[in-house]
N, C-alpha and C. Protein backbone atom coordinates (compact mmCIF):
# COMPACT_ATOMS: atom_id res chain seq x y z
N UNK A 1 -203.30 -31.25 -20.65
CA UNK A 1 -203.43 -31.21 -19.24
C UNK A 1 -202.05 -31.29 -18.61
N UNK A 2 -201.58 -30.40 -17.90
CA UNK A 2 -200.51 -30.24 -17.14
C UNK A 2 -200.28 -31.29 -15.90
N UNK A 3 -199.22 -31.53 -15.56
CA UNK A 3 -199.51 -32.18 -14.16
C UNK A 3 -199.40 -31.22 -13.21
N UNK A 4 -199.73 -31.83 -11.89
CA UNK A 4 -199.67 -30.55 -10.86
C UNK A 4 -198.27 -30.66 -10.22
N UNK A 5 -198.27 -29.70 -9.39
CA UNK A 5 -196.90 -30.04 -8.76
C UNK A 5 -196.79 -30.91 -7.70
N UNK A 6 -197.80 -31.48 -7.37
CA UNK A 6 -197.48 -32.49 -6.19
C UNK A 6 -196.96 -33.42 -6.79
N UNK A 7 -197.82 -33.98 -8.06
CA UNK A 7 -197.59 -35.05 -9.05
C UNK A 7 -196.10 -35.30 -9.33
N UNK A 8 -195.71 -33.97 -9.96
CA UNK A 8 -194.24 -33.50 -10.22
C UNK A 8 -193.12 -34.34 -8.88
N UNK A 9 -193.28 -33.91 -7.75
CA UNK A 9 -192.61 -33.94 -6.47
C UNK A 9 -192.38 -35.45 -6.27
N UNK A 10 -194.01 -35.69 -6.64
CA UNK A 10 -193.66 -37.31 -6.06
C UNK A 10 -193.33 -38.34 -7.28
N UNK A 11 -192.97 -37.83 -8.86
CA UNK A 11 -192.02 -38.47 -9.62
C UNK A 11 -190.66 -38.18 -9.27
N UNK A 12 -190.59 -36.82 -8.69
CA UNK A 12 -189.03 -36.73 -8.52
C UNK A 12 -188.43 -37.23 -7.25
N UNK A 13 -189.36 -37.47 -6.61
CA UNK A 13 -189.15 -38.34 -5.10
C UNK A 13 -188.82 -40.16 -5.73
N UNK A 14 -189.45 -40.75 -6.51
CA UNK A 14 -189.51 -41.81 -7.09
C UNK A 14 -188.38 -41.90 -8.02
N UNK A 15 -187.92 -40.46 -8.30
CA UNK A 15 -186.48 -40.94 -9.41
C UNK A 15 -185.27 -41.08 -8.41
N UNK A 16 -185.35 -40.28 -7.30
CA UNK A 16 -184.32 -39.96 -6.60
C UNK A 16 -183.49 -41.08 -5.63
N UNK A 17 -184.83 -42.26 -5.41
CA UNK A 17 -184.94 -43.18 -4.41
C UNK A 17 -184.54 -44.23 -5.39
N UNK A 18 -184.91 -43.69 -6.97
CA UNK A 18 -184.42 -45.39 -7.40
C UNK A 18 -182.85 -44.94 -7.67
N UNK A 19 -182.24 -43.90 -8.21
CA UNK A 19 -180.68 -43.41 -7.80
C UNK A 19 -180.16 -43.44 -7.02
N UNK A 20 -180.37 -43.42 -5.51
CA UNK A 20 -179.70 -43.71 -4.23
C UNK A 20 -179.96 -44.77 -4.33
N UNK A 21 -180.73 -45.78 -5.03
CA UNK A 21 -180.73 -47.36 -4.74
C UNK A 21 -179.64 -47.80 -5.57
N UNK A 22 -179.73 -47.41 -6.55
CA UNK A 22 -178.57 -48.07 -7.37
C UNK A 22 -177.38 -47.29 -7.99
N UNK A 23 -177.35 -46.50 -6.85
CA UNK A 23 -175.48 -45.61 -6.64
C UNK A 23 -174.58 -46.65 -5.73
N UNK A 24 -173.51 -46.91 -6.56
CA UNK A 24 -172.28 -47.33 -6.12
C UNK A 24 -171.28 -46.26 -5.89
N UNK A 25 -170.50 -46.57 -4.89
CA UNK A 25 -168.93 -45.58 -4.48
C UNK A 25 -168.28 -45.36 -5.45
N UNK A 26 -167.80 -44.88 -5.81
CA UNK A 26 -166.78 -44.64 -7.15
C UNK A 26 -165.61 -44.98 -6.39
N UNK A 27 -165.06 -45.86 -7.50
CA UNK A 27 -163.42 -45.74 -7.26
C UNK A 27 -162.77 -45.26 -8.20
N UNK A 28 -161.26 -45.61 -8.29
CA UNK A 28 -160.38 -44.71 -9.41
C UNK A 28 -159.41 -46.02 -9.43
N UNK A 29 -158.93 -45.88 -11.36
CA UNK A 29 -158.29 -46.93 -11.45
C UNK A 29 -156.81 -46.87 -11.65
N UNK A 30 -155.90 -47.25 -10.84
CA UNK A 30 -154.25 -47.01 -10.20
C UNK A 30 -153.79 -47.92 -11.05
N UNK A 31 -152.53 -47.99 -11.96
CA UNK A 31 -151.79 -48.95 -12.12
C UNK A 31 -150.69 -49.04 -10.96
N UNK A 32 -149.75 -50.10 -11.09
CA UNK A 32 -149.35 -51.01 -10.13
C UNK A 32 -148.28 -50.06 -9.30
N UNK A 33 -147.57 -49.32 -10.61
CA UNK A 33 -146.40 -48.36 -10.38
C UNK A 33 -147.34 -47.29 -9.18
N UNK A 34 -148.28 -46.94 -9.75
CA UNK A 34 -149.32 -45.62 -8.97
C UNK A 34 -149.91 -45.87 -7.50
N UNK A 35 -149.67 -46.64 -6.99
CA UNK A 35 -150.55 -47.39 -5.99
C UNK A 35 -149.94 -45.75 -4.96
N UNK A 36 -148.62 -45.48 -4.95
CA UNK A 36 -148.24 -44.40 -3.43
C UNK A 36 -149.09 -43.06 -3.67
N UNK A 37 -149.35 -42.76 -4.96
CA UNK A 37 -150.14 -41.85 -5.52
C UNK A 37 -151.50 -41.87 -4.48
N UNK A 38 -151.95 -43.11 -5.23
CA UNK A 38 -153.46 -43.41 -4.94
C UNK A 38 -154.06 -43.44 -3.47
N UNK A 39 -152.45 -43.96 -2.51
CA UNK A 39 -152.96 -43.64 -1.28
C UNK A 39 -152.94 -42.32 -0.53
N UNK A 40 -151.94 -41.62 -1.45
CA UNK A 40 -151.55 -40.38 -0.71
C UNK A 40 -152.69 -39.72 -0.90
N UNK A 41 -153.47 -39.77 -2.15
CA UNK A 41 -154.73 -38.73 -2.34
C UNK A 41 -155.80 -39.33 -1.46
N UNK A 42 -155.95 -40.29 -0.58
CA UNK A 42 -156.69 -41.13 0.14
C UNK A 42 -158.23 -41.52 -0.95
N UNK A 43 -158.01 -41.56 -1.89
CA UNK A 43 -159.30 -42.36 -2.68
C UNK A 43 -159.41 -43.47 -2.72
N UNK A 44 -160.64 -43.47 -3.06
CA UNK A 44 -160.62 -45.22 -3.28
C UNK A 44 -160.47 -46.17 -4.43
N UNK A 45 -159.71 -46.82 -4.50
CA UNK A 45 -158.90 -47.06 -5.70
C UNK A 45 -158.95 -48.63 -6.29
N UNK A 46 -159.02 -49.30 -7.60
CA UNK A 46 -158.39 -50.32 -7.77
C UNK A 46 -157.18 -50.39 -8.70
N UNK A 47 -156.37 -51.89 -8.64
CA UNK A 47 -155.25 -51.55 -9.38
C UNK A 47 -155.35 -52.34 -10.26
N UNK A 48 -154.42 -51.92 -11.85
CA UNK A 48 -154.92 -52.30 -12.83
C UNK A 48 -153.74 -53.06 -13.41
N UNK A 49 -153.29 -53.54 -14.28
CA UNK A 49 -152.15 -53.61 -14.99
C UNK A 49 -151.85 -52.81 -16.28
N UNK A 50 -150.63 -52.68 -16.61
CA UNK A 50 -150.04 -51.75 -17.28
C UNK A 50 -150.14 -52.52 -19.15
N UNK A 51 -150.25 -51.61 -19.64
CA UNK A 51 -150.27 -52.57 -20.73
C UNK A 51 -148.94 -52.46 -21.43
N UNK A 52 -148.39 -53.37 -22.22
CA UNK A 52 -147.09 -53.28 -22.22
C UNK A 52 -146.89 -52.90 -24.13
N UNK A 53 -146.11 -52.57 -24.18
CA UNK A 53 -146.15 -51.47 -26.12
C UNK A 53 -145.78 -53.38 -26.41
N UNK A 54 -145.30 -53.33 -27.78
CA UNK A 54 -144.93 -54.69 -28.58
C UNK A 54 -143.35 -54.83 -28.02
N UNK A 55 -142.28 -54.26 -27.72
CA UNK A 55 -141.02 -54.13 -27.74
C UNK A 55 -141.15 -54.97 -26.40
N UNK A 56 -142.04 -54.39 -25.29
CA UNK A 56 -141.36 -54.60 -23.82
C UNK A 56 -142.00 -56.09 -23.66
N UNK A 57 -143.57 -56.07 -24.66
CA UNK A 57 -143.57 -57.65 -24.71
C UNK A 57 -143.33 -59.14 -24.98
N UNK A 58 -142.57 -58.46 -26.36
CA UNK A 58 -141.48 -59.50 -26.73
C UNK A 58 -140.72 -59.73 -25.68
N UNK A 59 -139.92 -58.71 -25.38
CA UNK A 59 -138.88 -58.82 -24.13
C UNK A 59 -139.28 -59.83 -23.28
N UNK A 60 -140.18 -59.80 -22.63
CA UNK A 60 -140.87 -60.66 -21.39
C UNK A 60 -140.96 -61.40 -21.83
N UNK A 61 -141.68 -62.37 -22.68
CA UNK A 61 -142.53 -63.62 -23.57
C UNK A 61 -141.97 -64.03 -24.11
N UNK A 62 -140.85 -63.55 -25.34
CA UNK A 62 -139.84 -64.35 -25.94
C UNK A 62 -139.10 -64.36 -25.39
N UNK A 63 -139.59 -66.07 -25.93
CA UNK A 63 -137.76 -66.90 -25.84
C UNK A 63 -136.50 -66.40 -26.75
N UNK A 64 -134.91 -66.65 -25.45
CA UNK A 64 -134.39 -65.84 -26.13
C UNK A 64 -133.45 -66.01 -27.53
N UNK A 65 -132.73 -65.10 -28.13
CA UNK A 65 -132.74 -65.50 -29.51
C UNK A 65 -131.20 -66.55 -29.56
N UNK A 66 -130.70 -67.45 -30.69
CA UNK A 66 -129.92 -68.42 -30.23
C UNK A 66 -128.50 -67.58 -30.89
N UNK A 67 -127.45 -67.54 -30.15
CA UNK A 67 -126.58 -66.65 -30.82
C UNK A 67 -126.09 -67.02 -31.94
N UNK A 68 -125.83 -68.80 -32.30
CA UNK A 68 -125.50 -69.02 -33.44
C UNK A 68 -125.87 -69.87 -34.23
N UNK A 69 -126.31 -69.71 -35.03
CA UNK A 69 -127.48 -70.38 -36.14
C UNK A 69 -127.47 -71.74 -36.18
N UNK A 70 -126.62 -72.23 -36.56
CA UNK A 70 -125.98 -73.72 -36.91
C UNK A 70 -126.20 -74.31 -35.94
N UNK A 71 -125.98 -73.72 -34.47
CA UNK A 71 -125.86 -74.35 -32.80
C UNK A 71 -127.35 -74.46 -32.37
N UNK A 72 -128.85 -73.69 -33.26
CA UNK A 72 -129.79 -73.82 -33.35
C UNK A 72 -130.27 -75.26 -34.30
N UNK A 73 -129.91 -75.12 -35.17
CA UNK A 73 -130.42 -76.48 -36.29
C UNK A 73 -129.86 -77.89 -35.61
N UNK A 74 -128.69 -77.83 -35.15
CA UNK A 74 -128.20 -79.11 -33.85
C UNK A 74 -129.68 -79.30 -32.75
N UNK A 75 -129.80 -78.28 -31.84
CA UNK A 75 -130.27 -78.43 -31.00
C UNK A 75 -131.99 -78.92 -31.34
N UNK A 76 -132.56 -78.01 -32.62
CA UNK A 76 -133.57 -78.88 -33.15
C UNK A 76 -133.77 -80.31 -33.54
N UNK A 77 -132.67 -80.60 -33.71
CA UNK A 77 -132.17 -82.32 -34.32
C UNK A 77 -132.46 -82.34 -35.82
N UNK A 78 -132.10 -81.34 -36.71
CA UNK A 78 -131.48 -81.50 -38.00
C UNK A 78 -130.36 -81.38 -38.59
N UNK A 79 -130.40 -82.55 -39.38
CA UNK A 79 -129.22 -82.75 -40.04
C UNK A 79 -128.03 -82.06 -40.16
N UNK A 80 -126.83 -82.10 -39.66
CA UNK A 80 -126.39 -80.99 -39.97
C UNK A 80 -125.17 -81.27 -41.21
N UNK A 81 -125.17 -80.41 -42.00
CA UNK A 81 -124.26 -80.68 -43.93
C UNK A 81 -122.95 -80.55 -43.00
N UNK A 82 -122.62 -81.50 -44.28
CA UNK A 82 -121.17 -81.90 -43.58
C UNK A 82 -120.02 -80.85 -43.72
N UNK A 83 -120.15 -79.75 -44.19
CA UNK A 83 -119.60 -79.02 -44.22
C UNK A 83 -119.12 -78.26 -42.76
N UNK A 84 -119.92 -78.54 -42.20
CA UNK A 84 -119.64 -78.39 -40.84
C UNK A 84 -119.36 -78.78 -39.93
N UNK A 85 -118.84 -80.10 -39.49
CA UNK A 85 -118.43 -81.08 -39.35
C UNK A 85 -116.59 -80.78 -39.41
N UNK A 86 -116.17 -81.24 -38.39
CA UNK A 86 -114.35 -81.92 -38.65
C UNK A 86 -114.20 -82.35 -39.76
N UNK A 87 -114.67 -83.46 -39.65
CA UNK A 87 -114.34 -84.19 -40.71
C UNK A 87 -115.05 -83.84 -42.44
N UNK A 88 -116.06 -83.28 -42.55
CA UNK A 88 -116.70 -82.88 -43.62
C UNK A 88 -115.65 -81.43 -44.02
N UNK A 89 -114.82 -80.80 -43.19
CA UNK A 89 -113.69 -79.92 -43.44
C UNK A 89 -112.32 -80.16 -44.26
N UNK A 90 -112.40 -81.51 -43.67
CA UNK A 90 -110.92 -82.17 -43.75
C UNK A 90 -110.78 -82.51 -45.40
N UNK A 91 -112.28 -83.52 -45.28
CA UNK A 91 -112.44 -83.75 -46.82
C UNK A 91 -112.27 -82.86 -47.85
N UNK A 92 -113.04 -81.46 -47.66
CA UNK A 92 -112.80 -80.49 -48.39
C UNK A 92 -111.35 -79.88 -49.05
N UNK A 93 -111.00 -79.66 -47.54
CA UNK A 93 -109.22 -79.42 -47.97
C UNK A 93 -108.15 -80.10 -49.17
């Protein structure tokens, strides 16, 4: 048994009404740099953040590196061999 076409009309009347019910605006998603873009095309837009490769995030996040090794193991508070030292020099000599 076929349906008729009224039948037809008034499922597609019933699909159409629940799609205009639950259609949202579209937006488009801008990173931070893009924002003059996004307004110039006048859309509607949100902004996103950029994701950053491994290089540029080290950069940012690490702490930076200590230029000289020894001046690192001081500042941790270990021991430092007397070899390094004035006086642990002197002895040597």
């Amino acid at each position: 048994m076929k349906p008729s076409a009224l039948r037809i009309e008034r499922l597609l009347a019933k699909v159409e009404a629940e799609l205009a019910r639950s259609a949202r605006p579209r937006r488009y998603c801008f990173y931070f740099d893009e924002e003059a873009e996004a307004k110039a095309q006048g859309l509607p837009y949100a902004l996103a953040p950029r994701e950053l490769s491994r290089e540029e995030w080290e950069k940012k996040y690490s702490p930076p590196k200590p230029s000289d090794p020894r001046g690192n193991r001081r500042t941790l508070g270990a021991p430092v061999p007397s070899f390094c030292t004035k006086a642990g020099a002197d002895e040597q000599s």
